[in-house]
PDB file of N, CA and C in Angstrom:
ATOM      1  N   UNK A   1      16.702  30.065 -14.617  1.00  0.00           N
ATOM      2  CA  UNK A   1      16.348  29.497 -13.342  1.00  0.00           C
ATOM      3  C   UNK A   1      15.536  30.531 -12.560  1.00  0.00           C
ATOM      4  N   UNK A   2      14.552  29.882 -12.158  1.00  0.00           N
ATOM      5  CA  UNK A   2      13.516  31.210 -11.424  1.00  0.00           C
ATOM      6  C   UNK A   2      13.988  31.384  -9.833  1.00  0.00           C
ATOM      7  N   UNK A   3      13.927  32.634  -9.480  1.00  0.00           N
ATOM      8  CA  UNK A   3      14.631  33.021  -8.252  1.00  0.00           C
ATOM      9  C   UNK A   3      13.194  32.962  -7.024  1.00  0.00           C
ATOM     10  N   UNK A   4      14.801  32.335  -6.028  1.00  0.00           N
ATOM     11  CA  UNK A   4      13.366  31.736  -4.863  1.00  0.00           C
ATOM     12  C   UNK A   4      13.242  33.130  -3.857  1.00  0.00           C
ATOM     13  N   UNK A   5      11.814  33.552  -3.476  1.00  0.00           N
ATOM     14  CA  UNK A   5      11.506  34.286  -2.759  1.00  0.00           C
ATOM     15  C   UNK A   5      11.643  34.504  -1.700  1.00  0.00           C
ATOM     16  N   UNK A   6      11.845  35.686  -1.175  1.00  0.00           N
ATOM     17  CA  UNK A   6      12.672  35.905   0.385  1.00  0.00           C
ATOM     18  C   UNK A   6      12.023  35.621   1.323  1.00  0.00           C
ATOM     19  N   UNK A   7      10.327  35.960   0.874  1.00  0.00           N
ATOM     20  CA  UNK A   7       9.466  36.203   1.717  1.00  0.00           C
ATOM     21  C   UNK A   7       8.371  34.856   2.110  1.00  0.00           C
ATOM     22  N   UNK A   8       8.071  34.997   3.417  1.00  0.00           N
ATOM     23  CA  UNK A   8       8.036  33.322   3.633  1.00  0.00           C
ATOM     24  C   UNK A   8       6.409  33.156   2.570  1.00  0.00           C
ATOM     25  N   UNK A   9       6.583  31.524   2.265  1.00  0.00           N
ATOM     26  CA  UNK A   9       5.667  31.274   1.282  1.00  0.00           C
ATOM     27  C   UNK A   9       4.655  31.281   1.708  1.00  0.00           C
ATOM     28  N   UNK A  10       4.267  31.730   3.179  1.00  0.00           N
ATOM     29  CA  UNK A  10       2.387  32.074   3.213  1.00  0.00           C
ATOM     30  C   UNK A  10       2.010  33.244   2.596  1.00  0.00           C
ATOM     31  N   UNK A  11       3.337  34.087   1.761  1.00  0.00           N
ATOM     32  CA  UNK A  11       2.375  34.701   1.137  1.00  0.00           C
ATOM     33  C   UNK A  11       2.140  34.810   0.019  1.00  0.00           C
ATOM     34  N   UNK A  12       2.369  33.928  -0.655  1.00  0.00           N
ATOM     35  CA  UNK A  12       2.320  33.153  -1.864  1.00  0.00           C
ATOM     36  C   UNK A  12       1.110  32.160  -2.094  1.00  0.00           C
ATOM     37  N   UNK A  13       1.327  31.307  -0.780  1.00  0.00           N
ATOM     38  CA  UNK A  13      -0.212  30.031  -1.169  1.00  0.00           C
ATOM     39  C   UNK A  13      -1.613  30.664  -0.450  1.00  0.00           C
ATOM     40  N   UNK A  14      -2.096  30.473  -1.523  1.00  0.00           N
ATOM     41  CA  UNK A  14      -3.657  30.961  -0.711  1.00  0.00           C
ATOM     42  C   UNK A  14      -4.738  29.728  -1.642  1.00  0.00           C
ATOM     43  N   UNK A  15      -5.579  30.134  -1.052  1.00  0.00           N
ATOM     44  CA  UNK A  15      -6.715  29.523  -2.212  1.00  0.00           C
ATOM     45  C   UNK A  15      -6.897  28.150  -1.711  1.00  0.00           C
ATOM     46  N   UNK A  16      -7.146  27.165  -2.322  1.00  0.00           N
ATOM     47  CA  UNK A  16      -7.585  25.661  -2.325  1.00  0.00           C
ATOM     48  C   UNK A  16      -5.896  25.413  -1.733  1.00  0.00           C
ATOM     49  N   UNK A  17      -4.901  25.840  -1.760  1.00  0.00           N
ATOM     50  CA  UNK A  17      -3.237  25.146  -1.308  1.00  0.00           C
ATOM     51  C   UNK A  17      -2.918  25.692  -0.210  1.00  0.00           C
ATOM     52  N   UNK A  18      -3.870  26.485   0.505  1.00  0.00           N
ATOM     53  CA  UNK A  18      -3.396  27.210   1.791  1.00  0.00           C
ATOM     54  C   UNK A  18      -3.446  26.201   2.492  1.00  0.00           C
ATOM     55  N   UNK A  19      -1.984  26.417   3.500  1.00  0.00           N
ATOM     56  CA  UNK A  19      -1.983  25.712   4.230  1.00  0.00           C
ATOM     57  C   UNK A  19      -2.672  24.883   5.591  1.00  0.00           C
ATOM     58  N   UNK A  20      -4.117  26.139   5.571  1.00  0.00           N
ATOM     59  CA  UNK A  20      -5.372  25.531   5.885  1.00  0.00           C
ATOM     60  C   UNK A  20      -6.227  24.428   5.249  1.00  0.00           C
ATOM     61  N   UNK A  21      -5.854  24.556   4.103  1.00  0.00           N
ATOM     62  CA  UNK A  21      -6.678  23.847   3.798  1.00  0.00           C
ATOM     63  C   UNK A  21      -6.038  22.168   3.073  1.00  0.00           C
ATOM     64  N   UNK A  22      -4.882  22.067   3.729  1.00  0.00           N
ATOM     65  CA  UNK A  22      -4.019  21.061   2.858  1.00  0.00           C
ATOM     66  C   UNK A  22      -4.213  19.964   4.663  1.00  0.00           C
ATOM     67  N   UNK A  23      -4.391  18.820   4.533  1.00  0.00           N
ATOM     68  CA  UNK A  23      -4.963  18.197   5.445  1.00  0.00           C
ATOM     69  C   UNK A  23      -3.948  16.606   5.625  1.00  0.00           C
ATOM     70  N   UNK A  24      -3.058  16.301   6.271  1.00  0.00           N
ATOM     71  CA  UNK A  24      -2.428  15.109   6.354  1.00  0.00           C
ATOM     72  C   UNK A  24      -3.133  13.860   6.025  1.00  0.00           C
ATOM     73  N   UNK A  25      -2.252  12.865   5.420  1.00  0.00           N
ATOM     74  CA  UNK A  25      -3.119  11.597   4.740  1.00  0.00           C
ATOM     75  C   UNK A  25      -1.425  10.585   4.627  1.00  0.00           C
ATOM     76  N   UNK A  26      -1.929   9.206   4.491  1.00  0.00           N
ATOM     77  CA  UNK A  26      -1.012   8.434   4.282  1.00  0.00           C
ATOM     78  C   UNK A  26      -0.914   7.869   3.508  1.00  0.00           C
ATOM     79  N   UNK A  27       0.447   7.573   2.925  1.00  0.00           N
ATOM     80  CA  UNK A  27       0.611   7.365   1.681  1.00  0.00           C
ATOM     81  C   UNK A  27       0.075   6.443   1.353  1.00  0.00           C
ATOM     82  N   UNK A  28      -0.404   5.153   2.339  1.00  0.00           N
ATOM     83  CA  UNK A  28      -1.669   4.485   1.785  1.00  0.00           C
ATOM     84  C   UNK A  28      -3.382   4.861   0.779  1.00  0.00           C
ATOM     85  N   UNK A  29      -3.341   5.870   2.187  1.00  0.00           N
ATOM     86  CA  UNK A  29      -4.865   6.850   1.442  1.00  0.00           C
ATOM     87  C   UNK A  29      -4.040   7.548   0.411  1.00  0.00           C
ATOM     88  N   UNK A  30      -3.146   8.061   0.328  1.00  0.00           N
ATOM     89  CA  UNK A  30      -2.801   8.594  -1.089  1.00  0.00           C
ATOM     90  C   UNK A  30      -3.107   7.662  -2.311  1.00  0.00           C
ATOM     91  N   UNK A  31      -2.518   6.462  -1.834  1.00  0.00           N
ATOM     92  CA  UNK A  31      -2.339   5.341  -3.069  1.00  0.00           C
ATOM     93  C   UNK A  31      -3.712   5.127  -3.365  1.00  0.00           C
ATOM     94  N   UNK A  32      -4.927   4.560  -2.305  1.00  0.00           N
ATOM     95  CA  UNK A  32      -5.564   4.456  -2.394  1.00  0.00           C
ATOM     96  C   UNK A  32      -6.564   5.371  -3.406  1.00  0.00           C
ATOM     97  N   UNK A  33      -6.811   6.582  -2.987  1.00  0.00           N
ATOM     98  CA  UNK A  33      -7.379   7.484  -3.743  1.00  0.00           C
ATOM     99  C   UNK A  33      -7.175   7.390  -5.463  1.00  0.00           C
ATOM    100  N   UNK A  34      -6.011   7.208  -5.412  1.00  0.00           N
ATOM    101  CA  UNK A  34      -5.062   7.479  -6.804  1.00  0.00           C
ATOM    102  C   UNK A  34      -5.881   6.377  -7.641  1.00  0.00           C
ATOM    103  N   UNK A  35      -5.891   5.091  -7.072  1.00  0.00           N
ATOM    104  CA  UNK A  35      -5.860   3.654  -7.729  1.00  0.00           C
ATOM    105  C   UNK A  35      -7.626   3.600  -8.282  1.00  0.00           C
ATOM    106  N   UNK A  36      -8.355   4.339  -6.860  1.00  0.00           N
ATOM    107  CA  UNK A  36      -9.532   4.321  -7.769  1.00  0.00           C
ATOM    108  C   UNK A  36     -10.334   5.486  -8.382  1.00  0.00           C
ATOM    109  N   UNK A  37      -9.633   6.552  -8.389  1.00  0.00           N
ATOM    110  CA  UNK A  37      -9.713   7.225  -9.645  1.00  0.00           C
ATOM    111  C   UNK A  37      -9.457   6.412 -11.112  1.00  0.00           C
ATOM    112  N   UNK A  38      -8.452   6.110 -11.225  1.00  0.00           N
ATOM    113  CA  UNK A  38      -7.769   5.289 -12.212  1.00  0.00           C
ATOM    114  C   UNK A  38      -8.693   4.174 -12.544  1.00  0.00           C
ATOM    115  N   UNK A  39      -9.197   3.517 -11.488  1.00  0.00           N
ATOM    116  CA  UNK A  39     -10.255   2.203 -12.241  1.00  0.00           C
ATOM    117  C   UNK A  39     -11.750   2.961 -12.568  1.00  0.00           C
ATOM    118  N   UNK A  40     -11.786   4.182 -11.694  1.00  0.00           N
ATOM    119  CA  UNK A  40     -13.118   4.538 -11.811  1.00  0.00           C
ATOM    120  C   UNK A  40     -12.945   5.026 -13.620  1.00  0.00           C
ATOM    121  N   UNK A  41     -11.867   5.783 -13.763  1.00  0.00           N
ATOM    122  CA  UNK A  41     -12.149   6.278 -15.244  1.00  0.00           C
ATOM    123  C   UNK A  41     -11.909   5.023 -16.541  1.00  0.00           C
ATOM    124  N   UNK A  42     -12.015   4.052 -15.874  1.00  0.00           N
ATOM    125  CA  UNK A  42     -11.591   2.930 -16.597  1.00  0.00           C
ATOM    126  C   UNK A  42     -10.254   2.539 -17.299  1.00  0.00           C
ATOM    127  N   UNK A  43      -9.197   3.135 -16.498  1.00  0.00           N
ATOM    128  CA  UNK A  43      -7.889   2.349 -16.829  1.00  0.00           C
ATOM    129  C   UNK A  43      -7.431   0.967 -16.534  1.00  0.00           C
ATOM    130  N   UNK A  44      -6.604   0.524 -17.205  1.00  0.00           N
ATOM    131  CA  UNK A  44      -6.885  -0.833 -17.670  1.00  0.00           C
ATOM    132  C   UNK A  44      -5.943  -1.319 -16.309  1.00  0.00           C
ATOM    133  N   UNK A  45      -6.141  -2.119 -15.395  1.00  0.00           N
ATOM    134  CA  UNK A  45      -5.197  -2.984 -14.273  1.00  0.00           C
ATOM    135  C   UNK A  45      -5.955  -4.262 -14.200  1.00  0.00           C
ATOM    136  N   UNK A  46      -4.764  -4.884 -14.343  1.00  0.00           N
ATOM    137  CA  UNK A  46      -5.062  -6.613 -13.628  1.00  0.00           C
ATOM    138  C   UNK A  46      -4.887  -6.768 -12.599  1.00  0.00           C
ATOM    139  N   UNK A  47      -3.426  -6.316 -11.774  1.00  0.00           N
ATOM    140  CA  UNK A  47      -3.356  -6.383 -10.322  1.00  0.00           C
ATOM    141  C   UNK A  47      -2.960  -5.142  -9.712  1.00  0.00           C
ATOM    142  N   UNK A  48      -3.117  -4.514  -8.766  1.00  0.00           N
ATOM    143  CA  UNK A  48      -2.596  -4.133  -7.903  1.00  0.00           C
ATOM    144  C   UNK A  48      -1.861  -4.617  -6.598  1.00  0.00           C
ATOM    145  N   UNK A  49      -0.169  -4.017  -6.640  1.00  0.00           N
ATOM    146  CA  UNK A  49       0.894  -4.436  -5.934  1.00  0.00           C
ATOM    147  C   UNK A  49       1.439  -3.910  -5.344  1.00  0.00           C
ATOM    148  N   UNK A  50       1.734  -3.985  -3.901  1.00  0.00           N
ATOM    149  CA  UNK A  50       2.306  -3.078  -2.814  1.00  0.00           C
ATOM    150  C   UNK A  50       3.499  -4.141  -1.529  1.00  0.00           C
ATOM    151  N   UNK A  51       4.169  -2.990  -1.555  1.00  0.00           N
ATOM    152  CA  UNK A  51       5.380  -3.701  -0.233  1.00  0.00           C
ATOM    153  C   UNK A  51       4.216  -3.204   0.966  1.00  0.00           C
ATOM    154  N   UNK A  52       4.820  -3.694   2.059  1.00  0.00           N
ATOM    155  CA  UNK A  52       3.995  -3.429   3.504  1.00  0.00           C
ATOM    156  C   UNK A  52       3.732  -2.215   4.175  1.00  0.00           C
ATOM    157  N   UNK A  53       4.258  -1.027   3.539  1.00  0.00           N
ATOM    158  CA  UNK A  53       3.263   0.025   3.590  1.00  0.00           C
ATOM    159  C   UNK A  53       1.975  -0.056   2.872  1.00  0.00           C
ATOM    160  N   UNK A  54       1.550  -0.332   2.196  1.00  0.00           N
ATOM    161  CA  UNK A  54       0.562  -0.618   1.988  1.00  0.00           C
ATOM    162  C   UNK A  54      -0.317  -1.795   1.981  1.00  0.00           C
ATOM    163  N   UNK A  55       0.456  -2.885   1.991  1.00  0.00           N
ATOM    164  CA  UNK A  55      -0.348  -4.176   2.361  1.00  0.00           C
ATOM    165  C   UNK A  55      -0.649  -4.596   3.802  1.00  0.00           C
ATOM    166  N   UNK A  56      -0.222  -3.980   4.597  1.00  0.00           N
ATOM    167  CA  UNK A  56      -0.239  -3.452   5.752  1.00  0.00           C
ATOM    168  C   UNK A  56      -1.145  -2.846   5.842  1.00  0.00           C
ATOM    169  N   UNK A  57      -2.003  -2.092   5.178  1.00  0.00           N
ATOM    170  CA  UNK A  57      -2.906  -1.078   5.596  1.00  0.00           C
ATOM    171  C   UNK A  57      -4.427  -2.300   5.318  1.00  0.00           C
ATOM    172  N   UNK A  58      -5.374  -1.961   6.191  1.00  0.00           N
ATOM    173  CA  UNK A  58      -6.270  -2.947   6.094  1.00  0.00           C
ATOM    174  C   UNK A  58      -7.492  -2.428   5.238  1.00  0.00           C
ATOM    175  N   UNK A  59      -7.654  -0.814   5.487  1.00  0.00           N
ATOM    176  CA  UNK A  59      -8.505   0.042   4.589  1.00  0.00           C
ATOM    177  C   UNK A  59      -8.034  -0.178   3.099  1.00  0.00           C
ATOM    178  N   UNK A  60      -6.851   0.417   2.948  1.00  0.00           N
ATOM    179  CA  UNK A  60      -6.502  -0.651   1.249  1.00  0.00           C
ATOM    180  C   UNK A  60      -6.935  -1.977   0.662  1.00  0.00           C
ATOM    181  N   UNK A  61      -6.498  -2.750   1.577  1.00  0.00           N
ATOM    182  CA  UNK A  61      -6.874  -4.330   1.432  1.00  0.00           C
ATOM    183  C   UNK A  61      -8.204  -4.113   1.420  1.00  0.00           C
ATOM    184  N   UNK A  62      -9.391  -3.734   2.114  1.00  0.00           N
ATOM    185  CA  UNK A  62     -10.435  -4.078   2.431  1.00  0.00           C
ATOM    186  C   UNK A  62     -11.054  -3.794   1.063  1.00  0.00           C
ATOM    187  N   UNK A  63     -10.923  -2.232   0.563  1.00  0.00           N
ATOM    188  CA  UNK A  63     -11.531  -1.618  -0.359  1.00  0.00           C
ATOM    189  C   UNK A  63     -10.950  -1.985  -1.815  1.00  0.00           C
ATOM    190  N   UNK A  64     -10.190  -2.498  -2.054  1.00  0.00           N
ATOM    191  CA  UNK A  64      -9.767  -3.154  -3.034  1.00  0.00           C
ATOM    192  C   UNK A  64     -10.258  -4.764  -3.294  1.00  0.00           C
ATOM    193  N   UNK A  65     -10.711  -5.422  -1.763  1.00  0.00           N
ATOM    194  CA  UNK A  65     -11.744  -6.662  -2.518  1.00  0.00           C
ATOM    195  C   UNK A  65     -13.070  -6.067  -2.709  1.00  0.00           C
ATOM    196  N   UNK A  66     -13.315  -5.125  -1.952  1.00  0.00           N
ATOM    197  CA  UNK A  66     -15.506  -4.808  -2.008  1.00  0.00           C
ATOM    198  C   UNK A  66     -15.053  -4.702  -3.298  1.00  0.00           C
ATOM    199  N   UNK A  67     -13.740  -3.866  -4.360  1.00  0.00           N
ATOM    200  CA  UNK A  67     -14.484  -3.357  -5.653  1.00  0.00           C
ATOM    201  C   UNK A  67     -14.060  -4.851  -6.564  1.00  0.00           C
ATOM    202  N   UNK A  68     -13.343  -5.807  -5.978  1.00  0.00           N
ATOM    203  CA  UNK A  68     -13.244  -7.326  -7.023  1.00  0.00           C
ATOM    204  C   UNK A  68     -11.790  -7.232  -7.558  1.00  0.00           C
ATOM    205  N   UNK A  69     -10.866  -6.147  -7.263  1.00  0.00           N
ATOM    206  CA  UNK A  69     -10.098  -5.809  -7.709  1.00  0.00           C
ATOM    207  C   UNK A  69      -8.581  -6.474  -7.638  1.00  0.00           C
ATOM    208  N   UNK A  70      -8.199  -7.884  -7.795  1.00  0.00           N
ATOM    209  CA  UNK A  70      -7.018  -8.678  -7.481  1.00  0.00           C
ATOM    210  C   UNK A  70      -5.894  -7.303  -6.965  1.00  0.00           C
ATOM    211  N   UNK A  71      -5.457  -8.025  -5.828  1.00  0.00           N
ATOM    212  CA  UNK A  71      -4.018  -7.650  -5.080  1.00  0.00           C
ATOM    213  C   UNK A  71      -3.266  -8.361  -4.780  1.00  0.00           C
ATOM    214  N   UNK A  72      -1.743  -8.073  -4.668  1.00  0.00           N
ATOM    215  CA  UNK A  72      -1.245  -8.736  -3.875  1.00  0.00           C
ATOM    216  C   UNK A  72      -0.371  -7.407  -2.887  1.00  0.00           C
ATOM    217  N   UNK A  73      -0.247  -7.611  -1.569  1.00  0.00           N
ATOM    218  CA  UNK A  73       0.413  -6.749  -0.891  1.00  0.00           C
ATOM    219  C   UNK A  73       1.594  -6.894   0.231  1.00  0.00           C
ATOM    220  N   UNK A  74       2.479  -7.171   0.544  1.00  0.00           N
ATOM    221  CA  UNK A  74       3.318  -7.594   1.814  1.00  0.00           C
ATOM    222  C   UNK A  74       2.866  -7.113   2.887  1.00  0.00           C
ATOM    223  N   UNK A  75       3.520  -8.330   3.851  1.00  0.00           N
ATOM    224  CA  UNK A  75       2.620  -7.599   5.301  1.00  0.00           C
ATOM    225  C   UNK A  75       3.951  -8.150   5.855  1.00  0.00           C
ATOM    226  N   UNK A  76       3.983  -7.576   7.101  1.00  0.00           N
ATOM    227  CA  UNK A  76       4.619  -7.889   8.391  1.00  0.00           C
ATOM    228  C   UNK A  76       4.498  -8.915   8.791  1.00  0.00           C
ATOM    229  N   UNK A  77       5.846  -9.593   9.394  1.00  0.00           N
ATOM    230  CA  UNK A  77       5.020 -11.412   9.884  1.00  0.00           C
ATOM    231  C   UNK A  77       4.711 -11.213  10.886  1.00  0.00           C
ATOM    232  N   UNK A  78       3.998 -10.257  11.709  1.00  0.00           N
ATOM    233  CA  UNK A  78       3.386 -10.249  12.678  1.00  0.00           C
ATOM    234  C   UNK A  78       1.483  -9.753  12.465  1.00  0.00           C
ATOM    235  N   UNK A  79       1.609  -9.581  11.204  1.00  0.00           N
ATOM    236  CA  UNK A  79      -0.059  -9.592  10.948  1.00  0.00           C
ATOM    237  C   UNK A  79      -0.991 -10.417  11.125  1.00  0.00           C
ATOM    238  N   UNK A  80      -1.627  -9.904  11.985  1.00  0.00           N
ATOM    239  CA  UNK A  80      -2.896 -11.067  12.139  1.00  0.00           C
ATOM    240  C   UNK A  80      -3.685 -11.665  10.786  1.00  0.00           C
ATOM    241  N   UNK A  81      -3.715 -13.096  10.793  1.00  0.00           N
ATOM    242  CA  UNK A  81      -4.682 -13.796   9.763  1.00  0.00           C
ATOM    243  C   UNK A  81      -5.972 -13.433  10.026  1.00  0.00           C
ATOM    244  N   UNK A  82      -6.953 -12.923   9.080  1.00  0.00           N
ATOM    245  CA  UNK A  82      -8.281 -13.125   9.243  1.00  0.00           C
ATOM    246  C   UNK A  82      -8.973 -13.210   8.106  1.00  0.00           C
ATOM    247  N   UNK A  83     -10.159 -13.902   8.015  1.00  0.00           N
ATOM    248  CA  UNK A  83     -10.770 -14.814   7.072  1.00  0.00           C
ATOM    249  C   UNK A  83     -12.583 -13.751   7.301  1.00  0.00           C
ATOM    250  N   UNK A  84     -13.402 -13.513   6.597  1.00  0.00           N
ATOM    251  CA  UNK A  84     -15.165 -13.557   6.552  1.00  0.00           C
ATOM    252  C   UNK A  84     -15.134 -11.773   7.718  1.00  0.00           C
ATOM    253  N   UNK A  85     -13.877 -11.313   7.710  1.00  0.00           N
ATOM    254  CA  UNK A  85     -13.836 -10.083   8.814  1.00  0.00           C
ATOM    255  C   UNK A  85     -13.249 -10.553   9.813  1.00  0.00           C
ATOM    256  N   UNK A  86     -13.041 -11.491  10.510  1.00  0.00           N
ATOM    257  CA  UNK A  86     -13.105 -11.527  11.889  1.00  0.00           C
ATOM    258  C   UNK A  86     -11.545 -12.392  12.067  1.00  0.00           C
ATOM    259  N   UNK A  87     -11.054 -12.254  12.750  1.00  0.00           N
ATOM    260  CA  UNK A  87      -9.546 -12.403  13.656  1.00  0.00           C
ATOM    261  C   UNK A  87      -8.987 -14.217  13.498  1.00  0.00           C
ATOM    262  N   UNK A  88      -8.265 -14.891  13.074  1.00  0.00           N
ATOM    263  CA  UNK A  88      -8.130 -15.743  12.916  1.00  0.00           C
ATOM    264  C   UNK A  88      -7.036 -16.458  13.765  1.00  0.00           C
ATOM    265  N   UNK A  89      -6.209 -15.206  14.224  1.00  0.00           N
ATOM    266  CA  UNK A  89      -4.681 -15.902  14.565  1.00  0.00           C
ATOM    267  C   UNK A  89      -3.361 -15.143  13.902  1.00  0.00           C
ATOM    268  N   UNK A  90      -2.458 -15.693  14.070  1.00  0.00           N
ATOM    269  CA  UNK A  90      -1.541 -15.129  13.631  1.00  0.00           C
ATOM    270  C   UNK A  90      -0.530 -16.550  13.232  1.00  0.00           C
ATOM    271  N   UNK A  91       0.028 -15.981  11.912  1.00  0.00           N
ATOM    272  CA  UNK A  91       0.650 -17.158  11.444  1.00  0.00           C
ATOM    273  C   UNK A  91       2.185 -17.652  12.215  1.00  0.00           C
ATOM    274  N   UNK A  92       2.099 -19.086  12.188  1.00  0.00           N
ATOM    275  CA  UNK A  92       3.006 -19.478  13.169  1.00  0.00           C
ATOM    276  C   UNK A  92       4.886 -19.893  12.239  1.00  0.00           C
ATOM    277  N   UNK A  93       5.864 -18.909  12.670  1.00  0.00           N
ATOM    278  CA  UNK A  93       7.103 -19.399  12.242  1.00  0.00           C
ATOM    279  C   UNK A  93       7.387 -20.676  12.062  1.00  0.00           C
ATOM    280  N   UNK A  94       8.094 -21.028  10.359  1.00  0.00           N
ATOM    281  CA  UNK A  94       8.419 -22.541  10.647  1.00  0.00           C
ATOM    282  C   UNK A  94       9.940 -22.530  10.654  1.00  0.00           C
ATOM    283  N   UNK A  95      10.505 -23.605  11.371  1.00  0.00           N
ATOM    284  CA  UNK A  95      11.771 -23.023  11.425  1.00  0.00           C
ATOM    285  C   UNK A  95      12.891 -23.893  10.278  1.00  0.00           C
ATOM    286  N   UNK A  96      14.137 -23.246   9.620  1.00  0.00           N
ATOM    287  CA  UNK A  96      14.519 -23.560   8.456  1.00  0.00           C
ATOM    288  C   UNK A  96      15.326 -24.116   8.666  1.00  0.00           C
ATOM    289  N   UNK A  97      15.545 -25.137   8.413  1.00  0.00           N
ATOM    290  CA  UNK A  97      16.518 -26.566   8.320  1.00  0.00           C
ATOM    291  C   UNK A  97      17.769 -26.609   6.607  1.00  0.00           C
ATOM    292  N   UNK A  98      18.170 -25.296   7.279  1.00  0.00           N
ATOM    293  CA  UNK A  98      19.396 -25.482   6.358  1.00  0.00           C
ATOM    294  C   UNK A  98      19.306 -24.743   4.856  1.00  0.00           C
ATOM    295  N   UNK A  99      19.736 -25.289   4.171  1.00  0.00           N
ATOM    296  CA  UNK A  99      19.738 -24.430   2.857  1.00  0.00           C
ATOM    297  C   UNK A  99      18.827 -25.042   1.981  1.00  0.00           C
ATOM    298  N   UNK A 100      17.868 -24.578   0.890  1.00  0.00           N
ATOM    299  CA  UNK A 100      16.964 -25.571  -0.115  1.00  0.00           C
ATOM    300  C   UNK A 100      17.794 -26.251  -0.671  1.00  0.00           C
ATOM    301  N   UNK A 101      17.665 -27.526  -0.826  1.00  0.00           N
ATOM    302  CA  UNK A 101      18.208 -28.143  -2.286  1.00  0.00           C
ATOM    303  C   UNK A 101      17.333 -28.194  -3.336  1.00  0.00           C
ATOM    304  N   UNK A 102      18.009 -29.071  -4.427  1.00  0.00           N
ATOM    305  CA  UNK A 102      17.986 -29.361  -5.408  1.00  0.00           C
ATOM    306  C   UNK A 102      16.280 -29.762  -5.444  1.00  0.00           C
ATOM    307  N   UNK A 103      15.336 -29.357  -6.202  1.00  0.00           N
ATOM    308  CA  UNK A 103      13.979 -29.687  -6.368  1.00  0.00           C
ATOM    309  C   UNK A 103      12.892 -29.061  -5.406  1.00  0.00           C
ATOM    310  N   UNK A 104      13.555 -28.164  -4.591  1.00  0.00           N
ATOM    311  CA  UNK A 104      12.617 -27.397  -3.598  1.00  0.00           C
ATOM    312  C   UNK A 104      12.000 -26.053  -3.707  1.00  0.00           C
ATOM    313  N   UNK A 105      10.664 -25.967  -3.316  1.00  0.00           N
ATOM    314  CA  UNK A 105      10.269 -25.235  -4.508  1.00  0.00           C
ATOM    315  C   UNK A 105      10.438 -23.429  -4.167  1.00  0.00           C
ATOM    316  N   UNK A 106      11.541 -23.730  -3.251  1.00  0.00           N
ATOM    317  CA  UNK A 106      12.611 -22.236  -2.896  1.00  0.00           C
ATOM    318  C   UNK A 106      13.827 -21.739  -3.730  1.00  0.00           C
ATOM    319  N   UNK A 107      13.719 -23.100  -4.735  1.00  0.00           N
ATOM    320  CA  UNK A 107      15.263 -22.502  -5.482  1.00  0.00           C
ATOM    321  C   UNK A 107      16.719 -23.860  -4.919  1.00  0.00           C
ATOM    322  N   UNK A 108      17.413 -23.401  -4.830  1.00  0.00           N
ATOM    323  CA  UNK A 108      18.847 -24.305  -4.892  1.00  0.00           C
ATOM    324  C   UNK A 108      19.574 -24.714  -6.225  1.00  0.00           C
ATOM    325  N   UNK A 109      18.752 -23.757  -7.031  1.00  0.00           N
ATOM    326  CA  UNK A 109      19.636 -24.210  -8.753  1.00  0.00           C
ATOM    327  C   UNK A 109      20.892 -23.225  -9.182  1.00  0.00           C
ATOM    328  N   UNK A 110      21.060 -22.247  -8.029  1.00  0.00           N
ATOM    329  CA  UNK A 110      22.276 -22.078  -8.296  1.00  0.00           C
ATOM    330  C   UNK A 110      23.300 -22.074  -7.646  1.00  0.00           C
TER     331      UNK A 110
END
């Protein structure tokens, strides 16, 4: 087991990992970055899939249709709808009348 150093780690990182030079990003732009490296070198994806940290992010979404690239992502039900760029609305709660039954296309088969 390698023994941890007493001495604080600025003097250890230098170079391209100094802590100058290491720059905050979100784990969206992380993902992001990652995903098109990966298509740029031609790895093989059909979809790309994200919970609402990232489907949430609109720079993700955006840059993932310019390149044609199917997604699907969760959003918040408070995300605005928008269609061609521009602001559509926001989708309206419907309210739930009980439990699904039998033939609904929510389930009730068990």
């Amino acid at each position: 087991m390698p023994s941890i150093p007493k001495e604080p780690i600025d003097q250890f990182v230098t170079g391209p990992m100094s802590a100058e030079a290491v720059t905050f990003r979100t784990k969206p732009t992380l993902a992001l970055e990652m995903i098109e490296r990966a298509l740029d070198a031609g790895g093989p994806c059909r979809w790309v899939i994200g919970d609402e940290v990232y489907g949430g992010d609109r720079t993700l979404r955006f840059r993932l249709e310019q390149r044609g690239q199917p997604f699907v992502g969760a959003v918040t039900c408070n995300e605005p709808l928008w269609g061609d760029g521009r602001s559509i609305g926001r989708p309206r709660s419907l309210p739930l009348s009980g439990r699904p039954g039998r033939g609904s296309p929510w389930g009730g088969y068990n």
